[in-house]
PDB file of N, CA and C in Angstrom:
ATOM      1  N   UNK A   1      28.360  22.030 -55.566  1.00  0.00           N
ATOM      2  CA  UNK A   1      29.390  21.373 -54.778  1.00  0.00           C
ATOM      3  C   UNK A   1      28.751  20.824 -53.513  1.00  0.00           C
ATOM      4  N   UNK A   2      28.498  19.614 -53.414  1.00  0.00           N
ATOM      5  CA  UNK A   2      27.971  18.462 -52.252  1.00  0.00           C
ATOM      6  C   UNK A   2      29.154  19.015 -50.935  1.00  0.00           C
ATOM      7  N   UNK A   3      28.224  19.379 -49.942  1.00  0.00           N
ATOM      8  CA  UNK A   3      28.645  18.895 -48.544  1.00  0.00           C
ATOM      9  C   UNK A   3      28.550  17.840 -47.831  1.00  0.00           C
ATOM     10  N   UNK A   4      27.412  17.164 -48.061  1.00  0.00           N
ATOM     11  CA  UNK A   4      27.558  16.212 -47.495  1.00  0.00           C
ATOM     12  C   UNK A   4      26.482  16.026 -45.646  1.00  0.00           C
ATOM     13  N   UNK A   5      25.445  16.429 -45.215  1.00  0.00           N
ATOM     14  CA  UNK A   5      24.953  16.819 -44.573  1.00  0.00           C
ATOM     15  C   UNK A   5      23.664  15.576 -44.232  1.00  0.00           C
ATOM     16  N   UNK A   6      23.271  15.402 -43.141  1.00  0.00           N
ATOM     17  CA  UNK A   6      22.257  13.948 -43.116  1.00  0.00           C
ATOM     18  C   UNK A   6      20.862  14.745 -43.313  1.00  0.00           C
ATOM     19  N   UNK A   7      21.142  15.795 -42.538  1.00  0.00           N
ATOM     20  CA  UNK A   7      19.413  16.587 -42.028  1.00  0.00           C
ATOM     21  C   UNK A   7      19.564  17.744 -42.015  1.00  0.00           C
ATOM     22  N   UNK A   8      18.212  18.093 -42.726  1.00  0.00           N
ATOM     23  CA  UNK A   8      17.648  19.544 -42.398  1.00  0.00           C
ATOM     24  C   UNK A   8      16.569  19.937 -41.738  1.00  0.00           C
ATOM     25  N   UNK A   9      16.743  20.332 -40.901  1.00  0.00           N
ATOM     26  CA  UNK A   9      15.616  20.917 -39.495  1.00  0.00           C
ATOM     27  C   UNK A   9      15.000  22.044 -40.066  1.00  0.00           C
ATOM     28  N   UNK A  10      13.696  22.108 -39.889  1.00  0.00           N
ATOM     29  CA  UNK A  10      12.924  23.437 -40.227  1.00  0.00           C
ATOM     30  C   UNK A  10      11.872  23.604 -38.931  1.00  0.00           C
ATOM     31  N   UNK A  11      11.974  25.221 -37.714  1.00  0.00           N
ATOM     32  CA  UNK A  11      11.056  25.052 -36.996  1.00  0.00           C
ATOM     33  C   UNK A  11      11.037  26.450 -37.112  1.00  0.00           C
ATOM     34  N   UNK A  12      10.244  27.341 -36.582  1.00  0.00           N
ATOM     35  CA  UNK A  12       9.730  28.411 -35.867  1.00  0.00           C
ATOM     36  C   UNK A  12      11.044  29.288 -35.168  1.00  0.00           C
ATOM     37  N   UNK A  13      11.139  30.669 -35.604  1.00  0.00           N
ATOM     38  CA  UNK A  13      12.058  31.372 -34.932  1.00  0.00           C
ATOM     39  C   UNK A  13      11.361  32.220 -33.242  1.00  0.00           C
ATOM     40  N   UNK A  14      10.711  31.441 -33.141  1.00  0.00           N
ATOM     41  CA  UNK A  14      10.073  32.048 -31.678  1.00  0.00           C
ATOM     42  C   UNK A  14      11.299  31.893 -30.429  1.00  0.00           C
ATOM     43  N   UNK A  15      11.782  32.882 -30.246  1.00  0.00           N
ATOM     44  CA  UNK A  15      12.525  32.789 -29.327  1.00  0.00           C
ATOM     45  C   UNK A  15      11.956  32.105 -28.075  1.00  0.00           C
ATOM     46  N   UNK A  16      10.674  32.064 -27.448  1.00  0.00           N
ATOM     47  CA  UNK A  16      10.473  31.106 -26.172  1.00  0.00           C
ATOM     48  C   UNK A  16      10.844  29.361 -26.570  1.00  0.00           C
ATOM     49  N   UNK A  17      11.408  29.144 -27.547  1.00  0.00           N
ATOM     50  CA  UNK A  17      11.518  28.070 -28.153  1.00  0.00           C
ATOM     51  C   UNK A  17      13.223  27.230 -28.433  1.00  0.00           C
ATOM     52  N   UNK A  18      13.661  28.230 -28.465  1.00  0.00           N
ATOM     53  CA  UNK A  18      15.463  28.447 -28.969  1.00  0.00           C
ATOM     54  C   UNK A  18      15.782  27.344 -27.831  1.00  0.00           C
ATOM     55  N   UNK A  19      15.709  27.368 -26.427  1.00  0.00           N
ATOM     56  CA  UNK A  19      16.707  26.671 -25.447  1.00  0.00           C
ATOM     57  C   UNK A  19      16.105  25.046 -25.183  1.00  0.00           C
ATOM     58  N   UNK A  20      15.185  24.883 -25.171  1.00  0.00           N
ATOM     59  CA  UNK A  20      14.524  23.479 -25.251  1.00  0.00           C
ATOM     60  C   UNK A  20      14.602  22.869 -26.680  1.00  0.00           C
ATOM     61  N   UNK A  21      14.503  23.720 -27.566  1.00  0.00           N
ATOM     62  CA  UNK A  21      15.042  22.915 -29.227  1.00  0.00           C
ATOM     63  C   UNK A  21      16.686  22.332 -28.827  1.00  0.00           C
ATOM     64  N   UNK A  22      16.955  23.512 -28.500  1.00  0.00           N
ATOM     65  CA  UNK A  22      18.716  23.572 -28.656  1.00  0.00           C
ATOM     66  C   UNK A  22      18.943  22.228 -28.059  1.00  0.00           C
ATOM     67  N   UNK A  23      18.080  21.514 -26.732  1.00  0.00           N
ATOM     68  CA  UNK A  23      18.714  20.761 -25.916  1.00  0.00           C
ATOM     69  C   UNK A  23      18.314  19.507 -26.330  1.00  0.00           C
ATOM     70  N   UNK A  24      17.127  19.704 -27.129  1.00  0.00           N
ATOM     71  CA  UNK A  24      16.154  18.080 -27.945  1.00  0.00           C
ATOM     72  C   UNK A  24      16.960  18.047 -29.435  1.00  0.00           C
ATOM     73  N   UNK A  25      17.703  18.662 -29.860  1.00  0.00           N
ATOM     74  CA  UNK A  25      18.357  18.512 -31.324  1.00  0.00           C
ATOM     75  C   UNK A  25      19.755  17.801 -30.511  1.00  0.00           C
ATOM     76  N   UNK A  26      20.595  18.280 -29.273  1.00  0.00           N
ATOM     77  CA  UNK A  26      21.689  17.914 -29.237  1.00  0.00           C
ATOM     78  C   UNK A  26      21.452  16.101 -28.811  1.00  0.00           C
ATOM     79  N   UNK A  27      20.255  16.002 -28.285  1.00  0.00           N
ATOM     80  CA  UNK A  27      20.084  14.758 -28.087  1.00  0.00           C
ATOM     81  C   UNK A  27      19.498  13.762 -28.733  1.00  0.00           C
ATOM     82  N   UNK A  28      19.217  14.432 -29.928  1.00  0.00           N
ATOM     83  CA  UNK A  28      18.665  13.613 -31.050  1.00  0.00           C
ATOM     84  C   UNK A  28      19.298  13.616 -32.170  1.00  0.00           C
ATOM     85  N   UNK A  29      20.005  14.415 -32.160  1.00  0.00           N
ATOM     86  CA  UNK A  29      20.418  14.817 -34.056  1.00  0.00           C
ATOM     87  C   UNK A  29      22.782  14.740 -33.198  1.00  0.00           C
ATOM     88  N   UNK A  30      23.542  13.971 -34.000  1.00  0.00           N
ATOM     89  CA  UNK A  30      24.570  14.148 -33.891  1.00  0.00           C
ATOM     90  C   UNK A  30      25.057  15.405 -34.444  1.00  0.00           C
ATOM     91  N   UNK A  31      26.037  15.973 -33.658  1.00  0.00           N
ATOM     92  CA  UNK A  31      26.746  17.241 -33.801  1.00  0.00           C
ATOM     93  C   UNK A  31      26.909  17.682 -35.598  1.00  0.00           C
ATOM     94  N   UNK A  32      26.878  18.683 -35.696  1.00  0.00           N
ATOM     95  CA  UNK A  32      27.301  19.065 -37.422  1.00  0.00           C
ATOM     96  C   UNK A  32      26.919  17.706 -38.156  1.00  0.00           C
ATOM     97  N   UNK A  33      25.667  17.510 -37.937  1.00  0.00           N
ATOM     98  CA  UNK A  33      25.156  16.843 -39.287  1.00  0.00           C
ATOM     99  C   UNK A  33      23.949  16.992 -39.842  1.00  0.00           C
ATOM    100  N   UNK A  34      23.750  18.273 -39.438  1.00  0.00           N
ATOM    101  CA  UNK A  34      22.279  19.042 -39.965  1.00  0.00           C
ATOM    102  C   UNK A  34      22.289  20.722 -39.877  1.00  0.00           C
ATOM    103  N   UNK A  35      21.244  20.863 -41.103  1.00  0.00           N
ATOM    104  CA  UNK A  35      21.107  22.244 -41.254  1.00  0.00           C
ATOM    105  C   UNK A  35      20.513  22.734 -40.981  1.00  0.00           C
ATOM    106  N   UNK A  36      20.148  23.814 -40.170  1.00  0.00           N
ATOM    107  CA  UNK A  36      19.182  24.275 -39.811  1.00  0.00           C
ATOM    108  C   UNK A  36      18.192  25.829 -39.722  1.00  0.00           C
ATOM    109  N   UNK A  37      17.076  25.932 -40.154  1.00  0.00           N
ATOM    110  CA  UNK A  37      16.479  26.446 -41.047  1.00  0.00           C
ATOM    111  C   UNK A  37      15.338  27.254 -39.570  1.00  0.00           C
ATOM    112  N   UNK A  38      15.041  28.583 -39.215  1.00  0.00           N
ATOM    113  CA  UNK A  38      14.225  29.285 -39.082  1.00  0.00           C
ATOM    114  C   UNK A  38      13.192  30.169 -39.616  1.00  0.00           C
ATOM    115  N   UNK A  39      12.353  29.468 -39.441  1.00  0.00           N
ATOM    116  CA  UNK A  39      10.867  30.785 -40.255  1.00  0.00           C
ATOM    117  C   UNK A  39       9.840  30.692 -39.389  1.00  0.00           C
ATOM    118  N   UNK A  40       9.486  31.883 -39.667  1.00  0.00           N
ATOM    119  CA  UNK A  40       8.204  32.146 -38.697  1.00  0.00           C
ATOM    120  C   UNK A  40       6.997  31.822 -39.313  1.00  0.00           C
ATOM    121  N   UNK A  41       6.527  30.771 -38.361  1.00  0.00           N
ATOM    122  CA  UNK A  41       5.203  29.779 -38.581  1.00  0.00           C
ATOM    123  C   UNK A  41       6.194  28.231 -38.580  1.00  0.00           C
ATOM    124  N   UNK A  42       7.231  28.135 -38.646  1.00  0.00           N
ATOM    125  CA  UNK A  42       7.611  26.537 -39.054  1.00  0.00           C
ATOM    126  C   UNK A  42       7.115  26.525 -40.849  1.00  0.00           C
ATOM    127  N   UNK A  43       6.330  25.673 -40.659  1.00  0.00           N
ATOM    128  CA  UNK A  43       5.956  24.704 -41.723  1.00  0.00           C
ATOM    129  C   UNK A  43       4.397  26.180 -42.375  1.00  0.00           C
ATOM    130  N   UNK A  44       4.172  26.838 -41.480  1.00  0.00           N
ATOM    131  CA  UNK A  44       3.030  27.522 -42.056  1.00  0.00           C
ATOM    132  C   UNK A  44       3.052  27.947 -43.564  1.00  0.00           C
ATOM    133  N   UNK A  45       4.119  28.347 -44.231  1.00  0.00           N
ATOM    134  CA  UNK A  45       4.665  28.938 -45.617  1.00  0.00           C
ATOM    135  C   UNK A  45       4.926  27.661 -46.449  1.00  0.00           C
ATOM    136  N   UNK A  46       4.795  26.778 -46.764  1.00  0.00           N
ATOM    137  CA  UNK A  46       4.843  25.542 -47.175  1.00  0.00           C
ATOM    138  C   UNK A  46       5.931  25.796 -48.192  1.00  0.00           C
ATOM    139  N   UNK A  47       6.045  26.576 -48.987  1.00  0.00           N
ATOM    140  CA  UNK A  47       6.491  27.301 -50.509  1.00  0.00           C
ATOM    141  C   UNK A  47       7.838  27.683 -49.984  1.00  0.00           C
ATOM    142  N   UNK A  48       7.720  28.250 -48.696  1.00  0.00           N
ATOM    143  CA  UNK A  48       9.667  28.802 -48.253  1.00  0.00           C
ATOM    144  C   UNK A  48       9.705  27.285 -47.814  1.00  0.00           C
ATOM    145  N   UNK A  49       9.250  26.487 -47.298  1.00  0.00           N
ATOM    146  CA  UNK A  49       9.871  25.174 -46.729  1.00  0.00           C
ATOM    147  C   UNK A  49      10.395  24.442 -47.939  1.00  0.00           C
ATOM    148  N   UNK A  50       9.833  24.521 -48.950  1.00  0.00           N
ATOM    149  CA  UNK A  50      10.215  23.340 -49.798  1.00  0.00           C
ATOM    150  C   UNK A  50      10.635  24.445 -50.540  1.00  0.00           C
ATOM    151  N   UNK A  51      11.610  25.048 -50.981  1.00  0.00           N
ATOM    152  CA  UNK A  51      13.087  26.725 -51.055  1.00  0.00           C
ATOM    153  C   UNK A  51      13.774  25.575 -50.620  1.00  0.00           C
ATOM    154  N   UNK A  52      13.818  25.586 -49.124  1.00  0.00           N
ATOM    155  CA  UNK A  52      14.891  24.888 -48.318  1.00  0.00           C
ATOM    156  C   UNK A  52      15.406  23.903 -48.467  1.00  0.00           C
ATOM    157  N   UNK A  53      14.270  22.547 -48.609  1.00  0.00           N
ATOM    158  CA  UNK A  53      14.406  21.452 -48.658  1.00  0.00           C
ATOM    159  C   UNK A  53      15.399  21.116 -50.479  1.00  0.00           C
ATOM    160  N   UNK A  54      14.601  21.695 -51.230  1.00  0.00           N
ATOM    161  CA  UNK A  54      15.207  21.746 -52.828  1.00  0.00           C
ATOM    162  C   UNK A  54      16.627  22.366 -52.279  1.00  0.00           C
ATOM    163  N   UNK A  55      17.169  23.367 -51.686  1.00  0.00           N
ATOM    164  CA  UNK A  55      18.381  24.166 -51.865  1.00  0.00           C
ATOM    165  C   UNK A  55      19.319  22.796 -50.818  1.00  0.00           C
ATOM    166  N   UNK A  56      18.609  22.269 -49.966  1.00  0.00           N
ATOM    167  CA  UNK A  56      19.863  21.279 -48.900  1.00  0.00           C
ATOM    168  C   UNK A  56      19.348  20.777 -49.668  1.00  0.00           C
ATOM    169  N   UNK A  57      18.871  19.456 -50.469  1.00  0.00           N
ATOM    170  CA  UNK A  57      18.514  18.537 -50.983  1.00  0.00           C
ATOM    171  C   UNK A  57      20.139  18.466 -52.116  1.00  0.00           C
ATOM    172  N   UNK A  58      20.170  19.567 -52.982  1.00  0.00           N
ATOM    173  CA  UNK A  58      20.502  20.036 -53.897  1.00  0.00           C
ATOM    174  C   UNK A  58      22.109  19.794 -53.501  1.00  0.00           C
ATOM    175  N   UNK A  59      22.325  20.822 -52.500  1.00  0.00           N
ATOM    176  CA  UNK A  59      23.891  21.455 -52.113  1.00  0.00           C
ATOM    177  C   UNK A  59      24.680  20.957 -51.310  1.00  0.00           C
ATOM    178  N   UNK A  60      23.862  19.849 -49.742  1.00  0.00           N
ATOM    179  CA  UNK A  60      24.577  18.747 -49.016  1.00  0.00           C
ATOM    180  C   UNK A  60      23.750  17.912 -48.821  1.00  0.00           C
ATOM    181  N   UNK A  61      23.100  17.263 -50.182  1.00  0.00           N
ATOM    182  CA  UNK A  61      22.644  15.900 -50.287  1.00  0.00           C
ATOM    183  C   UNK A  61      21.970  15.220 -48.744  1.00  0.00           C
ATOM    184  N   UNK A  62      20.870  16.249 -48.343  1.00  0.00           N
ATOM    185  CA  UNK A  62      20.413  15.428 -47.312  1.00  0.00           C
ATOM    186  C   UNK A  62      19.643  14.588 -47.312  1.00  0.00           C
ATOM    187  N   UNK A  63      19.242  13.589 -46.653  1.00  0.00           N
ATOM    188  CA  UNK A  63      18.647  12.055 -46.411  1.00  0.00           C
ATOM    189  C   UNK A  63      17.546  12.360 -45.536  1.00  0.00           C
ATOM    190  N   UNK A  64      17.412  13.535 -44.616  1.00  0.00           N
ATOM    191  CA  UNK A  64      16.176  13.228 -44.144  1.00  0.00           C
ATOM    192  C   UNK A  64      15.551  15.123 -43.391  1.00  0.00           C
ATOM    193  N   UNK A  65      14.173  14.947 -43.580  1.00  0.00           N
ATOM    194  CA  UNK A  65      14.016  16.553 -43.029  1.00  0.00           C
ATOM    195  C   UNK A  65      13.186  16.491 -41.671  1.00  0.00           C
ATOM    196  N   UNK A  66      13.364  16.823 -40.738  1.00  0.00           N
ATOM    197  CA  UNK A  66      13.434  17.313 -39.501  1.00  0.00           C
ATOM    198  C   UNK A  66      11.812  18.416 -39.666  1.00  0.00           C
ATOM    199  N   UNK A  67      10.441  18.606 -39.377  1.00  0.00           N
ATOM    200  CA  UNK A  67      10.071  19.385 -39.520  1.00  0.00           C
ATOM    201  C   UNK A  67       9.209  19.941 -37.730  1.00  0.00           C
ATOM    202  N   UNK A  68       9.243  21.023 -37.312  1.00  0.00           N
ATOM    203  CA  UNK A  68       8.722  21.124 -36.002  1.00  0.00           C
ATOM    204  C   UNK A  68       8.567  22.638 -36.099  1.00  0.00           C
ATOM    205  N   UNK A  69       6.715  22.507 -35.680  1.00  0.00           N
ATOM    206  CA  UNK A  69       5.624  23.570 -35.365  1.00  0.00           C
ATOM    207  C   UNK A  69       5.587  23.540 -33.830  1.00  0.00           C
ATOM    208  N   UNK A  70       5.018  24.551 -33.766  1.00  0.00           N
ATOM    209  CA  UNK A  70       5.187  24.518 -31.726  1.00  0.00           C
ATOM    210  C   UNK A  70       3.618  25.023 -31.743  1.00  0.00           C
ATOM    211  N   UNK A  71       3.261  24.856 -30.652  1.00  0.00           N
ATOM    212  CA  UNK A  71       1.934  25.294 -29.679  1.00  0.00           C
ATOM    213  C   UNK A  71       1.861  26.879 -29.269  1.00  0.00           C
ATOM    214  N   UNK A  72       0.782  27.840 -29.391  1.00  0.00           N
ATOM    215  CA  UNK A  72       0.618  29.061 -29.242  1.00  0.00           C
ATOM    216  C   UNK A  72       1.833  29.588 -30.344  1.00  0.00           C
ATOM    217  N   UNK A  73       1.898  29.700 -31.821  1.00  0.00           N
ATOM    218  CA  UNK A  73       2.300  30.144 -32.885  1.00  0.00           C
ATOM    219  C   UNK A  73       2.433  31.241 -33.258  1.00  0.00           C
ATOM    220  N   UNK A  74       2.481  32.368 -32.916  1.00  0.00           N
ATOM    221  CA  UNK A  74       1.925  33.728 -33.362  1.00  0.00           C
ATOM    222  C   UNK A  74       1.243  33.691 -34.933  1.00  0.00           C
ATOM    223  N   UNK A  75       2.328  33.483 -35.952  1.00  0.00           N
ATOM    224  CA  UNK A  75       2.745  33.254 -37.116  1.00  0.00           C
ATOM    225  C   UNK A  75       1.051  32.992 -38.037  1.00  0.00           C
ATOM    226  N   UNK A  76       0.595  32.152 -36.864  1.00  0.00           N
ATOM    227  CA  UNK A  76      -0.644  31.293 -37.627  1.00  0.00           C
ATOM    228  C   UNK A  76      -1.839  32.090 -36.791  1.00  0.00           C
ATOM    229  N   UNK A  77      -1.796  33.037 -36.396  1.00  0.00           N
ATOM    230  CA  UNK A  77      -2.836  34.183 -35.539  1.00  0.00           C
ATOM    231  C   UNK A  77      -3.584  33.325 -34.661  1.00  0.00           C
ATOM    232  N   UNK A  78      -5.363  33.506 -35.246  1.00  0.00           N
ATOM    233  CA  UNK A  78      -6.660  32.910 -35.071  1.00  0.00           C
ATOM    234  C   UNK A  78      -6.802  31.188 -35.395  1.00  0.00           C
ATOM    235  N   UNK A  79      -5.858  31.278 -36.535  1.00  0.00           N
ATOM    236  CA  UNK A  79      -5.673  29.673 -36.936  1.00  0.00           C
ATOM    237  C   UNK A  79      -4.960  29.021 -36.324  1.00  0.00           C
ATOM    238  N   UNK A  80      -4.764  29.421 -35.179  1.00  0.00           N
ATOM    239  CA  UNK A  80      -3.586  28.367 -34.141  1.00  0.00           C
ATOM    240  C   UNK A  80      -4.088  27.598 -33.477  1.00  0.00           C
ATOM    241  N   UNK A  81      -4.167  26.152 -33.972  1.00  0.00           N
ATOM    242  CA  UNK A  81      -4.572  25.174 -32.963  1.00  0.00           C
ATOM    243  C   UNK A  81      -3.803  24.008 -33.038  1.00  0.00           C
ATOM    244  N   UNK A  82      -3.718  22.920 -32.167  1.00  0.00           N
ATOM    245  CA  UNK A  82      -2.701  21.958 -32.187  1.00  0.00           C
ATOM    246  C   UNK A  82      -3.597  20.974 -33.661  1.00  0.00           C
ATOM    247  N   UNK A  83      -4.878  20.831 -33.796  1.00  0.00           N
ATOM    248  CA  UNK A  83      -4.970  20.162 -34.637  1.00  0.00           C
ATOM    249  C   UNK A  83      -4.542  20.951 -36.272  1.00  0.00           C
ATOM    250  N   UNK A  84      -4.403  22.413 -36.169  1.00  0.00           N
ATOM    251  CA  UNK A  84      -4.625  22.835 -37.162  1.00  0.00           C
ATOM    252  C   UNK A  84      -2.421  22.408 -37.449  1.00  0.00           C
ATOM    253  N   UNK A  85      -2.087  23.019 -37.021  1.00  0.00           N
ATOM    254  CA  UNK A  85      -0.263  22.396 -36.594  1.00  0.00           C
ATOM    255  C   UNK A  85      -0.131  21.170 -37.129  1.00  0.00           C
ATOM    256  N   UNK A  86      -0.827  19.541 -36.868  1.00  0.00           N
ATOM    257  CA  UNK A  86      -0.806  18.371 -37.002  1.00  0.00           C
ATOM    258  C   UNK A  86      -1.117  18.496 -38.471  1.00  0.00           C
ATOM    259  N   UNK A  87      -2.366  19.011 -39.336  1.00  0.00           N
ATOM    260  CA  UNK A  87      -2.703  18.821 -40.668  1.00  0.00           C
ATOM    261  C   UNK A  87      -1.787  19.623 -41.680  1.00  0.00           C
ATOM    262  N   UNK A  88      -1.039  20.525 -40.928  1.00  0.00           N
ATOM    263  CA  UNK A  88      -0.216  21.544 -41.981  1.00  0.00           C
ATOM    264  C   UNK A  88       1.011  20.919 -41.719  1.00  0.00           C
ATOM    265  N   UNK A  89       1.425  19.987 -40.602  1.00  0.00           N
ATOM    266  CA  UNK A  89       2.986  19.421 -40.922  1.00  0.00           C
ATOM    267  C   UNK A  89       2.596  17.655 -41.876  1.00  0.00           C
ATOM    268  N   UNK A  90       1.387  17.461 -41.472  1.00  0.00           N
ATOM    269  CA  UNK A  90       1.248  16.323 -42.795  1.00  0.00           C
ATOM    270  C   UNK A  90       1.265  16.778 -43.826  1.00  0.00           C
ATOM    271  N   UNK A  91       0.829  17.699 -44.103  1.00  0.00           N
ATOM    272  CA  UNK A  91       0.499  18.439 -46.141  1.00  0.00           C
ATOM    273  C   UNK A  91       1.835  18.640 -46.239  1.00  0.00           C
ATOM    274  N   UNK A  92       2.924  19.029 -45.110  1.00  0.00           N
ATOM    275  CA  UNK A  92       4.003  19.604 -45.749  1.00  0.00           C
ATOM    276  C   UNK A  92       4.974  18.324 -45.953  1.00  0.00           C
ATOM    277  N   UNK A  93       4.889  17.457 -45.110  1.00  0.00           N
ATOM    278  CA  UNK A  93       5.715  15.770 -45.204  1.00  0.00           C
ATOM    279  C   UNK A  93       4.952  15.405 -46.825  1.00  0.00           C
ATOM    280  N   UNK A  94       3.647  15.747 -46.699  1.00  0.00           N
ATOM    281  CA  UNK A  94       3.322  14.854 -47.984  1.00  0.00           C
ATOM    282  C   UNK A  94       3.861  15.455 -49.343  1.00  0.00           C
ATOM    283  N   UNK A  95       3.796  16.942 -49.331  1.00  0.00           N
ATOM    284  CA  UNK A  95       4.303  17.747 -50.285  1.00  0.00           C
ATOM    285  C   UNK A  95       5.917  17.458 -50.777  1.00  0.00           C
ATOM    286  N   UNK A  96       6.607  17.363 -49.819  1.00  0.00           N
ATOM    287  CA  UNK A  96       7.912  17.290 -49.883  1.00  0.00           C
ATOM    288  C   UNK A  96       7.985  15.477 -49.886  1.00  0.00           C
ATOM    289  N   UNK A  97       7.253  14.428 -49.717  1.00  0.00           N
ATOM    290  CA  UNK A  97       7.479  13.206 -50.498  1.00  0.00           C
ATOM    291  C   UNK A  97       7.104  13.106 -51.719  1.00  0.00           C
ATOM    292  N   UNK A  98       6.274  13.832 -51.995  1.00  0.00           N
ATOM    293  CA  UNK A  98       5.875  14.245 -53.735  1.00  0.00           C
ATOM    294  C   UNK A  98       7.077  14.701 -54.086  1.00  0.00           C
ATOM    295  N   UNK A  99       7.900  15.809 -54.052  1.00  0.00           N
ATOM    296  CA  UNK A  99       9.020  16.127 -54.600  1.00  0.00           C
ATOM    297  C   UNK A  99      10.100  15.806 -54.177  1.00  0.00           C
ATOM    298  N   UNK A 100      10.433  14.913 -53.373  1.00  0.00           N
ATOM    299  CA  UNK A 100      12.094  14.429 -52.772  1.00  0.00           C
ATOM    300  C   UNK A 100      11.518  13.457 -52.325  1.00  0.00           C
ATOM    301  N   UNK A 101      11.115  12.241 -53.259  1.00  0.00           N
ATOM    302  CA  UNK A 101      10.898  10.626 -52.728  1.00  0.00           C
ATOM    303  C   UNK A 101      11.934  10.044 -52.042  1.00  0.00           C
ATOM    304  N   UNK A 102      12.909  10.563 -52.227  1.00  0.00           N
ATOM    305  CA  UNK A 102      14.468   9.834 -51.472  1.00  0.00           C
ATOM    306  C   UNK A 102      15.045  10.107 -49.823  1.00  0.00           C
ATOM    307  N   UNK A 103      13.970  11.373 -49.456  1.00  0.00           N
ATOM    308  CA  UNK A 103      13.531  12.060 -48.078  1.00  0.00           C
ATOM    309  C   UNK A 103      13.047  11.550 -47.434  1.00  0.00           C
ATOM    310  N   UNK A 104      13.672  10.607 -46.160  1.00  0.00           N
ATOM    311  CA  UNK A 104      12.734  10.592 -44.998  1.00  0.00           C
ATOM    312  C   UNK A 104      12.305  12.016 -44.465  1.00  0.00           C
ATOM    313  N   UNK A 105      11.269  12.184 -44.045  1.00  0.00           N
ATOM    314  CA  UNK A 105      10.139  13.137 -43.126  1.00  0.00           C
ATOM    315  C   UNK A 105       9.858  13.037 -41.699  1.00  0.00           C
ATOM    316  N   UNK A 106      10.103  13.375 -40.744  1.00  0.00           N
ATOM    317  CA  UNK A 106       9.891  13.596 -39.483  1.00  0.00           C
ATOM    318  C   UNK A 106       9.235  14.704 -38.996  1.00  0.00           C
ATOM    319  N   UNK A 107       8.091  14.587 -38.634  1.00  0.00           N
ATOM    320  CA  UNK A 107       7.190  15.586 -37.912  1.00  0.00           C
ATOM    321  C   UNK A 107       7.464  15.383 -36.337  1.00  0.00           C
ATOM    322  N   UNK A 108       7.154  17.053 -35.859  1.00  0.00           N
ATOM    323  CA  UNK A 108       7.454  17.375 -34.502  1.00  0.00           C
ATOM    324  C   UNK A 108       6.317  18.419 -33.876  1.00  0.00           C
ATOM    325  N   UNK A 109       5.549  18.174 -32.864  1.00  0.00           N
ATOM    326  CA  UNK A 109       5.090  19.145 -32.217  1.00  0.00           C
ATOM    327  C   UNK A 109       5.960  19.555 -31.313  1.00  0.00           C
ATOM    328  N   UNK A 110       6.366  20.765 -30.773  1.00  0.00           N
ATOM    329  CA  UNK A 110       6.802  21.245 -29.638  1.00  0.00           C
ATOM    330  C   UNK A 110       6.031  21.703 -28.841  1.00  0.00           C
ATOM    331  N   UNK A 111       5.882  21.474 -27.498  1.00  0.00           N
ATOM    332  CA  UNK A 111       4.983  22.454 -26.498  1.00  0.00           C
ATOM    333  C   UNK A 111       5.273  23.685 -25.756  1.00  0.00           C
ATOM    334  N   UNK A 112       4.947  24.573 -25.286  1.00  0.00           N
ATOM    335  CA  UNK A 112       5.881  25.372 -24.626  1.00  0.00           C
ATOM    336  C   UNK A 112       6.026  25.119 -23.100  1.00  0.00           C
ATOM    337  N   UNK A 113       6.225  23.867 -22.986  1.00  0.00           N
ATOM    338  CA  UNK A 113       6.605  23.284 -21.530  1.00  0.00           C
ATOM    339  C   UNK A 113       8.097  22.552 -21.979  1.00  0.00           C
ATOM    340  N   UNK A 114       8.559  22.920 -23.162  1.00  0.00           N
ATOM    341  CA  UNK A 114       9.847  21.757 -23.053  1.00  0.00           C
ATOM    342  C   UNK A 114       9.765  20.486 -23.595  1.00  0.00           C
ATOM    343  N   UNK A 115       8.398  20.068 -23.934  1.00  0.00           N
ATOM    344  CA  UNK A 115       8.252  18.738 -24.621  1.00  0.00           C
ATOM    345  C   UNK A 115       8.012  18.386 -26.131  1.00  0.00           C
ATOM    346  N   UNK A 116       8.637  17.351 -26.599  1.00  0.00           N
ATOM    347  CA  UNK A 116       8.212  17.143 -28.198  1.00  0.00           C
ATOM    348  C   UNK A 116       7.827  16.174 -28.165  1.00  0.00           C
ATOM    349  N   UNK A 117       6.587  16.240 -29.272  1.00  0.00           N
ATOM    350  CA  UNK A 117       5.633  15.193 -30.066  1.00  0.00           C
ATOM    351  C   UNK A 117       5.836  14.726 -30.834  1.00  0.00           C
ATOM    352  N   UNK A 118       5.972  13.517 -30.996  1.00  0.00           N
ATOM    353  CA  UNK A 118       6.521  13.102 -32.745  1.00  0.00           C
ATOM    354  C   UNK A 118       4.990  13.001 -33.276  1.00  0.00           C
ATOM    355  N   UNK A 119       5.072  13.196 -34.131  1.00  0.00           N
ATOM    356  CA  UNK A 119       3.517  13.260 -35.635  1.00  0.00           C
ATOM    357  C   UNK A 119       3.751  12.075 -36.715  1.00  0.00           C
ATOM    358  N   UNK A 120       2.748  11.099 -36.041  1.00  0.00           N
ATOM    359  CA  UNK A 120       3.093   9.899 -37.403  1.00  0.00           C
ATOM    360  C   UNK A 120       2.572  10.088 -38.406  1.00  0.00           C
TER     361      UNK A 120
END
């Protein structure tokens, strides 16, 4: 049964993160028209991201996925670097245009100053 939904957001449950998302989604994304998805690492689990993307894809027909890794990660230990962040949210845009060609993809760095990166 279709809901009907534009976007699904997938970022990082790091709480130093919650109040600056909260305030860059209300100004980017219109009210109740996206779903939104916490795991720790973001995009690090590639396999729970695209769970998600197949289950909203599936259940409120979304049009586009929202994806955002942040800076100092726990999730990703020793492997935390902004370039290492940049190559794991491309594999995961590219992964998920391999399986949902009908998906726009949006990559996001977050910093922990409050700022987002878009990732072309």
């Amino acid at each position: 049964m279709a809901q009907g939904c534009d976007t699904l957001v997938v970022h990082c449950m790091d709480y130093r993160l919650q109040f600056p998302l909260n305030e860059w989604l209300a100004v980017n994304l219109p009210a109740n028209s996206y779903d939104r998805i916490s795991i720790a690492g973001g995009v690090y689990d590639v396999f729970d991201v695209l769970r998600q993307v197949e289950l909203a894809s599936r259940l409120h027909e979304i049009g586009r996925v929202v994806l955002i890794n942040h800076e100092d990660c726990g999730a990703y230990g020793l492997e935390n670097s902004d370039a290492r962040h940049e190559i794991d949210l491309r594999a995961a845009r590219e992964k998920i245009n391999r399986l949902f060609p009908q998906l726009n993809v949006d990559l996001i760095y977050q910093c922990l100053n409050g700022t987002f990166e878009r990732i072309d």
